[in-house]
Protein backbone atom coordinates (compact mmCIF):
# COMPACT_ATOMS: atom_id res chain seq x y z
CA UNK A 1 0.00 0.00 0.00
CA UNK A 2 1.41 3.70 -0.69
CA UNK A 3 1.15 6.31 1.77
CA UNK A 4 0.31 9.67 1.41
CA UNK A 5 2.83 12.01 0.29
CA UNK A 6 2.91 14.94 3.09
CA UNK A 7 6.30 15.38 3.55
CA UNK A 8 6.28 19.23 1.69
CA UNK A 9 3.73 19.87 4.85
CA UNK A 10 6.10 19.99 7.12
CA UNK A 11 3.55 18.85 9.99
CA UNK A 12 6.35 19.03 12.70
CA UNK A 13 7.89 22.28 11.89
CA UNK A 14 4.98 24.05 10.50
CA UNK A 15 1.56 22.58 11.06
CA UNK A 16 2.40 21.21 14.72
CA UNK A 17 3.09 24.95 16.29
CA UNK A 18 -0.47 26.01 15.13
CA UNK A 19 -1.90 22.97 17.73
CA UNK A 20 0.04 22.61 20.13
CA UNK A 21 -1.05 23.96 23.29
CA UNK A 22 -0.22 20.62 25.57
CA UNK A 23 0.99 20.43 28.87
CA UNK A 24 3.17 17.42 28.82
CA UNK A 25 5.65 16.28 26.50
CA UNK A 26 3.66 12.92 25.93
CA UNK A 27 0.35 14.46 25.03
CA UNK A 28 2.44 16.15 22.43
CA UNK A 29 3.80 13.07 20.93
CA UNK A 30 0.08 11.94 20.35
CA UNK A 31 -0.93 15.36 19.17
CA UNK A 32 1.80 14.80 16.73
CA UNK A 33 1.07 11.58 15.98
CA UNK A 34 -3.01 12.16 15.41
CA UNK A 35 -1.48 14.91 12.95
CA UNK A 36 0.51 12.48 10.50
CA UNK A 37 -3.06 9.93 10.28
CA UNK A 38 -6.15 11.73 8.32
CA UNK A 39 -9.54 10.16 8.93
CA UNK A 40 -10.33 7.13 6.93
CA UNK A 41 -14.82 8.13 6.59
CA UNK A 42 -16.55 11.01 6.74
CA UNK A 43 -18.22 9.56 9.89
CA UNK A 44 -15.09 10.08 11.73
CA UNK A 45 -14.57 13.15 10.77
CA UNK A 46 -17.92 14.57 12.00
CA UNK A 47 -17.47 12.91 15.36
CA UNK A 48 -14.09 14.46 15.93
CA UNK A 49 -15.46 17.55 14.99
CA UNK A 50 -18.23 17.18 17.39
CA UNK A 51 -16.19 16.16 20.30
CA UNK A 52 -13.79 19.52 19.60
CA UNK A 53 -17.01 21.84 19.45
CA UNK A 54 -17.47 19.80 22.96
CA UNK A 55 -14.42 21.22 24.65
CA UNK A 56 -14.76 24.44 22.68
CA UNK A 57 -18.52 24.67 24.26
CA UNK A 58 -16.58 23.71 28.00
CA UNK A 59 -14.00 26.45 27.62
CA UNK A 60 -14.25 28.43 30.42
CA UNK A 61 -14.78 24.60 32.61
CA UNK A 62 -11.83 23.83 31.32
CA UNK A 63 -9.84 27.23 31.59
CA UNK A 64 -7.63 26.52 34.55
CA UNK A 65 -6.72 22.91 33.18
CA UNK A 66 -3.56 22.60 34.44
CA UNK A 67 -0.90 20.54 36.85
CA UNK A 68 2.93 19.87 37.13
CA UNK A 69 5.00 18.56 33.87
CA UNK A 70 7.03 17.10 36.02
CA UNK A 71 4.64 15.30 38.72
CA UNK A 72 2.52 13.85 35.56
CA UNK A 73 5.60 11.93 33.81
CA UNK A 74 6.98 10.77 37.54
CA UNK A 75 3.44 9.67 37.81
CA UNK A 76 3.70 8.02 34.90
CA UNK A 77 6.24 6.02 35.32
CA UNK A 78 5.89 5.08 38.49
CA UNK A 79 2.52 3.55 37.90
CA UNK A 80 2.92 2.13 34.36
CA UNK A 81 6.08 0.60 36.09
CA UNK A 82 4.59 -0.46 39.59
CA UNK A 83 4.29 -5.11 40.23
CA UNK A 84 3.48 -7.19 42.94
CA UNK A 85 7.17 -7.35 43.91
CA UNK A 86 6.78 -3.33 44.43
CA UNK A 87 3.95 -3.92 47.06
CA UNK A 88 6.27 -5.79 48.78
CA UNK A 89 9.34 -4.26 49.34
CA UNK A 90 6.93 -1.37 50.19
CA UNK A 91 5.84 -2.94 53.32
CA UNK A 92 9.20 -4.03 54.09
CA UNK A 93 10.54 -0.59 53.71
CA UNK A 94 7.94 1.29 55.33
CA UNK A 95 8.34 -1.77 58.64
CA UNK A 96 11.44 -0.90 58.30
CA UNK A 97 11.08 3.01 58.29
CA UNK A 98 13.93 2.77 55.15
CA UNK A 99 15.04 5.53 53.21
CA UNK A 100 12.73 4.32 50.36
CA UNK A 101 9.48 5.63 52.11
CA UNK A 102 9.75 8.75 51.84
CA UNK A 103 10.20 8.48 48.16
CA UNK A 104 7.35 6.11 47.90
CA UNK A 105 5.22 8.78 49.58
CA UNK A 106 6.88 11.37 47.90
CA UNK A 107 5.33 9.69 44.51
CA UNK A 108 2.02 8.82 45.86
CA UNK A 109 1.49 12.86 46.87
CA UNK A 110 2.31 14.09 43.47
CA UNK A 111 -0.85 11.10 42.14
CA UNK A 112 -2.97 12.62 44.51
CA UNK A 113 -2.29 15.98 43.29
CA UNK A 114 -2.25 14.98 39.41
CA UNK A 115 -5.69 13.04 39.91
CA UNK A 116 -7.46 15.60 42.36
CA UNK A 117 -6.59 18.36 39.88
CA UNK A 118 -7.54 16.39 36.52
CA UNK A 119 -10.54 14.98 38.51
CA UNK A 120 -11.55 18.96 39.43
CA UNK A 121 -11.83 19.92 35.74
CA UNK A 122 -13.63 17.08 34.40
CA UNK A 123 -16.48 16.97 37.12
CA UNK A 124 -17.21 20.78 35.96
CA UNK A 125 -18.11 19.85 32.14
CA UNK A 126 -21.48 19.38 30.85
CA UNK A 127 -21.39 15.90 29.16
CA UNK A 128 -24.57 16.91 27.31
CA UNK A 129 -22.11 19.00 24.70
CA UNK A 130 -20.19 16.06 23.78
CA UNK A 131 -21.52 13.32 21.33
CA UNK A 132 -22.12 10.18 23.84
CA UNK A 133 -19.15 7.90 22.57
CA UNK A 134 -16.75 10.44 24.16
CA UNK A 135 -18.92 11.24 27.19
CA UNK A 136 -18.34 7.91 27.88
CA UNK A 137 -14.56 7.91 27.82
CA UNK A 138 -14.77 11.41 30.40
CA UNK A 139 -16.78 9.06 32.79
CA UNK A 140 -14.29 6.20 32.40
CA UNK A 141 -11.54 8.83 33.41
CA UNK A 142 -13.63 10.36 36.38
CA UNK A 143 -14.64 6.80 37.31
CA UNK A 144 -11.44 5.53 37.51
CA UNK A 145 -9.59 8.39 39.60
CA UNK A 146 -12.79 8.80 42.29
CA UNK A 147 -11.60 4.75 42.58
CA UNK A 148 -8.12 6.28 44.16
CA UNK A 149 -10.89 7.92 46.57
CA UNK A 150 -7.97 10.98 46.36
CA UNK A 151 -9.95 13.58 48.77
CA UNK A 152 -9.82 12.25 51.62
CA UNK A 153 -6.30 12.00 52.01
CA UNK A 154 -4.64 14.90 53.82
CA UNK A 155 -1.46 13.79 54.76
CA UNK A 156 0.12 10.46 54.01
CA UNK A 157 0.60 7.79 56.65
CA UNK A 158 1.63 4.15 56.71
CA UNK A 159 -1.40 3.04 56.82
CA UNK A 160 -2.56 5.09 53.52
CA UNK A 161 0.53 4.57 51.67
CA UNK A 162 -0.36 0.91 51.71
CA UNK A 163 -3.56 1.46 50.59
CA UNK A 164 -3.04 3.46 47.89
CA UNK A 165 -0.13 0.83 46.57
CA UNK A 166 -3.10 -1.93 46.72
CA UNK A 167 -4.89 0.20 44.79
CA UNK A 168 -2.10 0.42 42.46
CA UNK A 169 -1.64 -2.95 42.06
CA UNK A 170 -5.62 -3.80 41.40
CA UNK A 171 -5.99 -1.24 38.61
CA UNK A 172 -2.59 -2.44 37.12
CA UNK A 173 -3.79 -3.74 33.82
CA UNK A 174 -6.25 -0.42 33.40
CA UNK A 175 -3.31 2.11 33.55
CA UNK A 176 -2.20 1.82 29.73
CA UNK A 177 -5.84 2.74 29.04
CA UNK A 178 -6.02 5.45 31.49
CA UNK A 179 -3.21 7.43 30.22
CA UNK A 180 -4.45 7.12 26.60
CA UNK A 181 -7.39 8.36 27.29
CA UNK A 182 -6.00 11.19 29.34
CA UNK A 183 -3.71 12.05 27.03
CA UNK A 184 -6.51 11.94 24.18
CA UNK A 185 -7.92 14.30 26.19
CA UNK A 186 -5.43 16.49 26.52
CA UNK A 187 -5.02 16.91 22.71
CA UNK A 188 -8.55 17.21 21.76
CA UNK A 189 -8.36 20.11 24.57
CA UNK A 190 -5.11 21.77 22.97
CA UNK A 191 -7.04 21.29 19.39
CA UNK A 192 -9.99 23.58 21.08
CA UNK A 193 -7.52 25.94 22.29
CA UNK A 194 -5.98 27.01 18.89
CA UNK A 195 -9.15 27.06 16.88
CA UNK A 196 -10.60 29.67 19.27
CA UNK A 197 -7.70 31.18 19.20
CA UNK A 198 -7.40 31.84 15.38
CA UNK A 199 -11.03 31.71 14.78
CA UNK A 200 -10.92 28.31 12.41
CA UNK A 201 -14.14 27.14 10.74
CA UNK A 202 -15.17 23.57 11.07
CA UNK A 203 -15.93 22.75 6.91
CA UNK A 204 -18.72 20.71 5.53
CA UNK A 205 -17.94 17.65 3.89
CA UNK A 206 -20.04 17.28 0.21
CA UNK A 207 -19.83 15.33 -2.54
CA UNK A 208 -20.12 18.18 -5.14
CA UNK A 209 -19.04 21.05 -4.09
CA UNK A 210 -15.66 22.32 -3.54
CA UNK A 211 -15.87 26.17 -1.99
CA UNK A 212 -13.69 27.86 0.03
CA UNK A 213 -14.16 31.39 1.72
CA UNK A 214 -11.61 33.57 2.72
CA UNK A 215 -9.29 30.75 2.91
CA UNK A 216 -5.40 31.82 4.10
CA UNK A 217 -2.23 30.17 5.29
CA UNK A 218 -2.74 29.82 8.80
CA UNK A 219 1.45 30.66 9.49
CA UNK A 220 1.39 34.02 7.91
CA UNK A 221 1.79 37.06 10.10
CA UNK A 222 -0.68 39.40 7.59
CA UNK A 223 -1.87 37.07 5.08
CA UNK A 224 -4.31 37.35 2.25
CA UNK A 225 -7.53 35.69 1.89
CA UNK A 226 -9.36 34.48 -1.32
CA UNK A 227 -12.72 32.35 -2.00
CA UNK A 228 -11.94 29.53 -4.54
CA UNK A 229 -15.38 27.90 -6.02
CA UNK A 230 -14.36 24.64 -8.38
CA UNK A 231 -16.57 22.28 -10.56
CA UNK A 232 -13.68 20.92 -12.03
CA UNK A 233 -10.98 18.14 -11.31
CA UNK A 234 -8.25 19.79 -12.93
CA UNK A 235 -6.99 23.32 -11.75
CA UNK A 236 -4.29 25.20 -13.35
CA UNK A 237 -2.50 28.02 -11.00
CA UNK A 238 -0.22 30.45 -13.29
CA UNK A 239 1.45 33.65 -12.09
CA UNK A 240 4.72 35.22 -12.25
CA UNK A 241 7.78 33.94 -9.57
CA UNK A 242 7.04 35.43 -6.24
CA UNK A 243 3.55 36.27 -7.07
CA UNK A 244 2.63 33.74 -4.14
CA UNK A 245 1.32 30.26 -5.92
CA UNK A 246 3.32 28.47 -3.47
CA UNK A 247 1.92 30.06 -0.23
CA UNK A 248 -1.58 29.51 -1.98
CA UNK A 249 -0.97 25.98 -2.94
CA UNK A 250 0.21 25.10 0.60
CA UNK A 251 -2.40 27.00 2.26
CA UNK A 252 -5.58 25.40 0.43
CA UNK A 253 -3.65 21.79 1.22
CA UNK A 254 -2.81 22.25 4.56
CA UNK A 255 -7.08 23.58 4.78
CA UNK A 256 -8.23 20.24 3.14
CA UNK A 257 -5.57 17.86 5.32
CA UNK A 258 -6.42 19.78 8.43
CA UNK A 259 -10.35 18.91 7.67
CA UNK A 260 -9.82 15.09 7.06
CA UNK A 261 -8.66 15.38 10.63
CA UNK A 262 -11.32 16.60 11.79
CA UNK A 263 -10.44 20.38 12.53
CA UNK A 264 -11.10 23.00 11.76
CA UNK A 265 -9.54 25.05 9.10
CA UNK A 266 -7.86 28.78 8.05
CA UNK A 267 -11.43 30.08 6.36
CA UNK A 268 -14.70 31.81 7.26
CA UNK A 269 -16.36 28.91 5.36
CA UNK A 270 -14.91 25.41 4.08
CA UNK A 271 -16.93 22.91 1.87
CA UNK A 272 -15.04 19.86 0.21
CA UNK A 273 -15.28 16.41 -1.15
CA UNK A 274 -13.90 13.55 1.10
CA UNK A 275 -10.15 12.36 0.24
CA UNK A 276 -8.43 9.12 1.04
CA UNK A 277 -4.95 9.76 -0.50
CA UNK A 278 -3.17 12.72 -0.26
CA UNK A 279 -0.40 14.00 -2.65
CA UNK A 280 2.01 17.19 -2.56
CA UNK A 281 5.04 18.34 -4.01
CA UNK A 282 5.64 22.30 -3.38
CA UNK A 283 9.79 22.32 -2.33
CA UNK A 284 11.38 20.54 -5.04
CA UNK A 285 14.04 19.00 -3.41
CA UNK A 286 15.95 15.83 -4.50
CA UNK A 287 14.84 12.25 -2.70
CA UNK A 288 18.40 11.84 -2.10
CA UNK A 289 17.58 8.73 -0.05
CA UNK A 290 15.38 7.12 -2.59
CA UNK A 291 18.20 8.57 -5.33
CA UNK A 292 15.83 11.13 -7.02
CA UNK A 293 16.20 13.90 -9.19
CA UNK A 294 13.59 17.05 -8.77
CA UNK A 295 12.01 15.25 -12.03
CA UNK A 296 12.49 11.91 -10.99
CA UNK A 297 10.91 12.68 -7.81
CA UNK A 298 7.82 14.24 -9.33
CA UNK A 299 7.36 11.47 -11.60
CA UNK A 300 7.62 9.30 -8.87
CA UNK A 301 4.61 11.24 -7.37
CA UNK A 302 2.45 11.74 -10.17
CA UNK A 303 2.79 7.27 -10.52
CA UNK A 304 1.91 6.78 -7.27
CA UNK A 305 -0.95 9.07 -7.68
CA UNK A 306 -2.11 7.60 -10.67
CA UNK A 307 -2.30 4.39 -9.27
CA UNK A 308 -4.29 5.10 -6.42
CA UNK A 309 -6.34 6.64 -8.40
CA UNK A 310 -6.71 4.03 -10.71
CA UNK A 311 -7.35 1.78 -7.89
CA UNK A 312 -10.77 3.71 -6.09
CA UNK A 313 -8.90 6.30 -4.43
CA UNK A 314 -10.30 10.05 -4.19
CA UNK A 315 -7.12 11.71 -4.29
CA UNK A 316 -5.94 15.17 -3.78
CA UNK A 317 -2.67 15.89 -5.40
CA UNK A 318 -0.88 19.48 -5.23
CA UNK A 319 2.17 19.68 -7.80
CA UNK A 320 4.34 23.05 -8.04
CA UNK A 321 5.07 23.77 -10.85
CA UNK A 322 5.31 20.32 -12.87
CA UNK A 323 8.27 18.83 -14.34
CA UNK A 324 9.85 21.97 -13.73
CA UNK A 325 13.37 19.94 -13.80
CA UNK A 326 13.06 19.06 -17.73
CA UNK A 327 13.99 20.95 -20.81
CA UNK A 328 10.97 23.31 -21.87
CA UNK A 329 9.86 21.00 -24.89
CA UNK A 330 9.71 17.66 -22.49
CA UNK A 331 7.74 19.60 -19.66
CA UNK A 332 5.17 21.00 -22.30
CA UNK A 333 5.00 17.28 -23.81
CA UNK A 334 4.30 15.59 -20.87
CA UNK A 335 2.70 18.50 -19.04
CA UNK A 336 -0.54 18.38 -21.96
CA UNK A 337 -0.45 14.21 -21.15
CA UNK A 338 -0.77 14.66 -17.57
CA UNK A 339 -3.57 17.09 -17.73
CA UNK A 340 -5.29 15.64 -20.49
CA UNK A 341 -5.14 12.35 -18.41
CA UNK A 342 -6.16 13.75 -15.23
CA UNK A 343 -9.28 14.77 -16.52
CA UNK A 344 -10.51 11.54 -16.77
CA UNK A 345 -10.30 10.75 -12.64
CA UNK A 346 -13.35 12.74 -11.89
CA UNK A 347 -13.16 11.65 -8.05
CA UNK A 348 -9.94 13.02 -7.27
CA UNK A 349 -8.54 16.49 -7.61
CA UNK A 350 -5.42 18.06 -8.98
CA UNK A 351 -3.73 21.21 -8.75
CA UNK A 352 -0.80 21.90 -10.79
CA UNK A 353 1.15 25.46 -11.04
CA UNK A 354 2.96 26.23 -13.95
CA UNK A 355 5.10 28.53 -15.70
CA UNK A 356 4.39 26.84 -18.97
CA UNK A 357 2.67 29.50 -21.00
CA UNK A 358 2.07 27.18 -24.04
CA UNK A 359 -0.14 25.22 -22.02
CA UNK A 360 -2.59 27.91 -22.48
CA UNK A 361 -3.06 26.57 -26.21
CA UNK A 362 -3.90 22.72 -25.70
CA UNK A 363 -7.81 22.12 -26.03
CA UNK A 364 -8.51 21.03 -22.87
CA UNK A 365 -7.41 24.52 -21.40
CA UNK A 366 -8.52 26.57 -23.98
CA UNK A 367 -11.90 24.79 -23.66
CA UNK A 368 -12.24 25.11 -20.05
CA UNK A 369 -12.21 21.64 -18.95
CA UNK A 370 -9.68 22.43 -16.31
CA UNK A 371 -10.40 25.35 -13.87
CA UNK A 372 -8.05 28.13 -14.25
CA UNK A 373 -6.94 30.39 -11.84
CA UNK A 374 -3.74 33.40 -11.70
CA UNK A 375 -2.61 34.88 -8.67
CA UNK A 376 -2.38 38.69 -9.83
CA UNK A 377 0.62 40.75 -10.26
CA UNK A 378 0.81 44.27 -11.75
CA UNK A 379 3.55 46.37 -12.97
CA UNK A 380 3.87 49.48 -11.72
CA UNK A 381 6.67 51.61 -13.77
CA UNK A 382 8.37 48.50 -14.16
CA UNK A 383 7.74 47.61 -10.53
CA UNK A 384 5.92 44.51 -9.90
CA UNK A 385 3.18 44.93 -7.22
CA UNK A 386 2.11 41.72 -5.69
CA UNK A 387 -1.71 41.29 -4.34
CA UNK A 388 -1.38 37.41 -3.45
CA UNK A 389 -4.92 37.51 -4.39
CA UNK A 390 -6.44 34.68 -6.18
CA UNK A 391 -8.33 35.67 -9.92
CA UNK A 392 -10.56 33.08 -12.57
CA UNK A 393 -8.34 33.43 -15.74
CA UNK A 394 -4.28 32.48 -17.19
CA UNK A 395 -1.54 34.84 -16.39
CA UNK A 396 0.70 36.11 -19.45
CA UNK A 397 2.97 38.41 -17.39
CA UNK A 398 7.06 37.66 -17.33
CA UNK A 399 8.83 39.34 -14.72
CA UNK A 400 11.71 37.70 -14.90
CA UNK A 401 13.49 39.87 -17.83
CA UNK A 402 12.33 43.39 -15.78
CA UNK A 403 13.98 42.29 -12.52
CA UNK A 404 16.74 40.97 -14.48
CA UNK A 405 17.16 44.74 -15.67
CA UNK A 406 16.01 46.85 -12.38
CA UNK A 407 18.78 44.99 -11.01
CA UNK A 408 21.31 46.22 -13.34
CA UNK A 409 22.30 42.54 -14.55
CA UNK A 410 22.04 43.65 -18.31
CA UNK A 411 24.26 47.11 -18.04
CA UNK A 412 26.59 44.88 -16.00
CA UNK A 413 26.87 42.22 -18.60
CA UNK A 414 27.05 45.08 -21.36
């Protein structure tokens, strides 16, 4: 089976930031890990979606959420590590009156601390706002700390110490469980947190249409927003270099990825098909592992694509400028294949920049069988002036021979 192609993302570097509000470094390994596996139904997507509006509904319940780093992944340990053996040498030790007890109480403090302060939060939500598969899972939490019976101890004695270990030892095999689901929690908590914050929009997911409203790249400082509205399969980007195709291109991606995980997304409205393979190349770099050119690489791609395609798949494939590492004649060749070809996979979407202005002339383009879009750039007394903003047409402009001048390459040459 092929994977999806995500790499260009950068979910670690890039996407990760935007979500991660956690307070331990283990609920950020899931949050990282829930980030690298889209949804595999539209089902699932809802219901994720529904349990975030939950916590997003609970926000000011679930405002002071909070404890020590530290205490959690000592607690941790300790109890994903605790045996039968343990409950022994702790009665020895604490007959004994050993060094080891205060350590042993030491740990059992910071899970009384952990749980009363987890348990705290949860008993102020309203269940009622979360879809009844997940209020399920908050009960299973509460149930299982108000088993520790955590408030009514004050100060640790002998007495409680072995207690608490018993208690321990019964709920040994339920700890594993525990922690996911805590840490589940956690994420889905840190999700909330960030799409308040930037004011996402959960999007629709339909068959038939493919809209977008205001849509923007989620890591820019001031960025621009455009609406995108496609009926076709195929959509050709043009514009000049640094006219901002790439930031567009990575910005509608990350919107559609981020949805088939069930978040919400960089937009003041979102409505797309369902994907289950997902494609882009946006950096160009070599595969030096796989022993890759730029072209090789690409071609790579496009196969894998193809064949998923081929196979059922509703794809969504992002290329940046295509077979850009060919001679001009090859790229155009190939280029008019590929798009010709594409059309005929009307359940999976492509969206292929290009500099290739000859492309313009094949039928299929000048027909309008692909959906073509430009992301305008005027000149100004020779100045380009950028708007990043998204327009229905082909671009024709070349800047490349007026910066090539304002920079005083050609009286330099001369």
């Amino acid at each position: 089976m092929i994977e999806n192609y995500i790499n260009d993302l950068n979910l670690r570097k890039e996407v990760f930031p935007i979500f991660n509000y956690c307070i331990n470094d283990l609920s950020k390994q899931k949050l990282n890990n829930l980030l690298e596996n889209p949804l595999k139904n539209i089902e699932d997507i809802y219901n994720r979606q529904d349990i975030i509006k939950g916590f997003i509904q609970n926000k000011e319940q679930l405002s002071n959420y909070k404890y020590s780093k530290i205490y959690f992944h000592e607690v941790y340990e300790f109890l994903l590590n605790f045996s039968d053996d343990d409950l022994m040498f702790t009665k020895l030790n604490l007959i004994l009156f050993s060094k080891q007890k205060a350590e042993i109480e030491s740990r059992l403090i910071q899970i009384i601390s952990i749980f009363s302060k987890i348990e705290l939060n949860l008993k102020k939500l309203n269940l009622a706002d979360f879809p009844p598969s997940y209020s399920d899972e908050i009960k299973f939490i509460l149930n299982f700390i108000e088993y520790f019976n955590v408030g009514k101890y004050y100060k640790i004695n002998t007495n409680d110490t072995l207690d608490l270990c018993k208690k321990i030892l019964e709920k040994k095999s339920e700890f594993n469980i525990f922690f996911e689901s805590i840490l589940l929690f956690e994420v889905y908590l840190s999700f909330s947190k960030s799409i308040i914050k930037n004011n996402f929009v959960f999007p629709t997911i339909s068959e038939n249409n493919f809209i977008f409203k205001d849509l923007y790249h989620p890591l820019l400082n001031c960025p621009v927003s455009n609406n995108l509205n496609i009926n076709k399969n195929v959509i050709i980007l043009t514009g000049p270099n640094m006219s901002g195709k790439s930031t567009f291109l990575k910005s509608i991606f990350i919107s559609i990825y981020l949805g088939h995980l069930g978040l919400a997304v960089p937009a003041s409205e979102a409505c797309f098909p369902f994907f289950n393979y997902f494609s882009i190349s946006i950096n160009h770099n070599d595969n030096l592992k796989n022993g890759y050119s730029h072209f090789m690489n690409e071609i790579h791609l496009l196969k894998n694509a193809l064949i998923q395609a081929k196979q059922g798949k509703k794809c969504f494939v992002v290329f940046d400028e295509l077979f850009k590492g060919t001679n001009i004649d090859d790229a155009f060749n190939i280029s008019s294949q590929t798009i010709k070809g594409l059309l005929n996979f009307k359940s999976s979407f492509f969206i292929i920049s290009t500099h290739l202005q000859l492309l313009n002339e094949i039928e299929e383009i000048k027909t309008k069988q692909t959906a073509n879009y430009y992301i305008d750039t005027s000149l100004v007394d020779k100045q380009p002036i950028f708007t990043y903003k998204l327009k229905e047409g082909w671009s024709n402009l070349k800047i490349g021979e007026i910066l090539f001048e304002n920079e005083g390459i050609k009286s330099l040459l001369n």
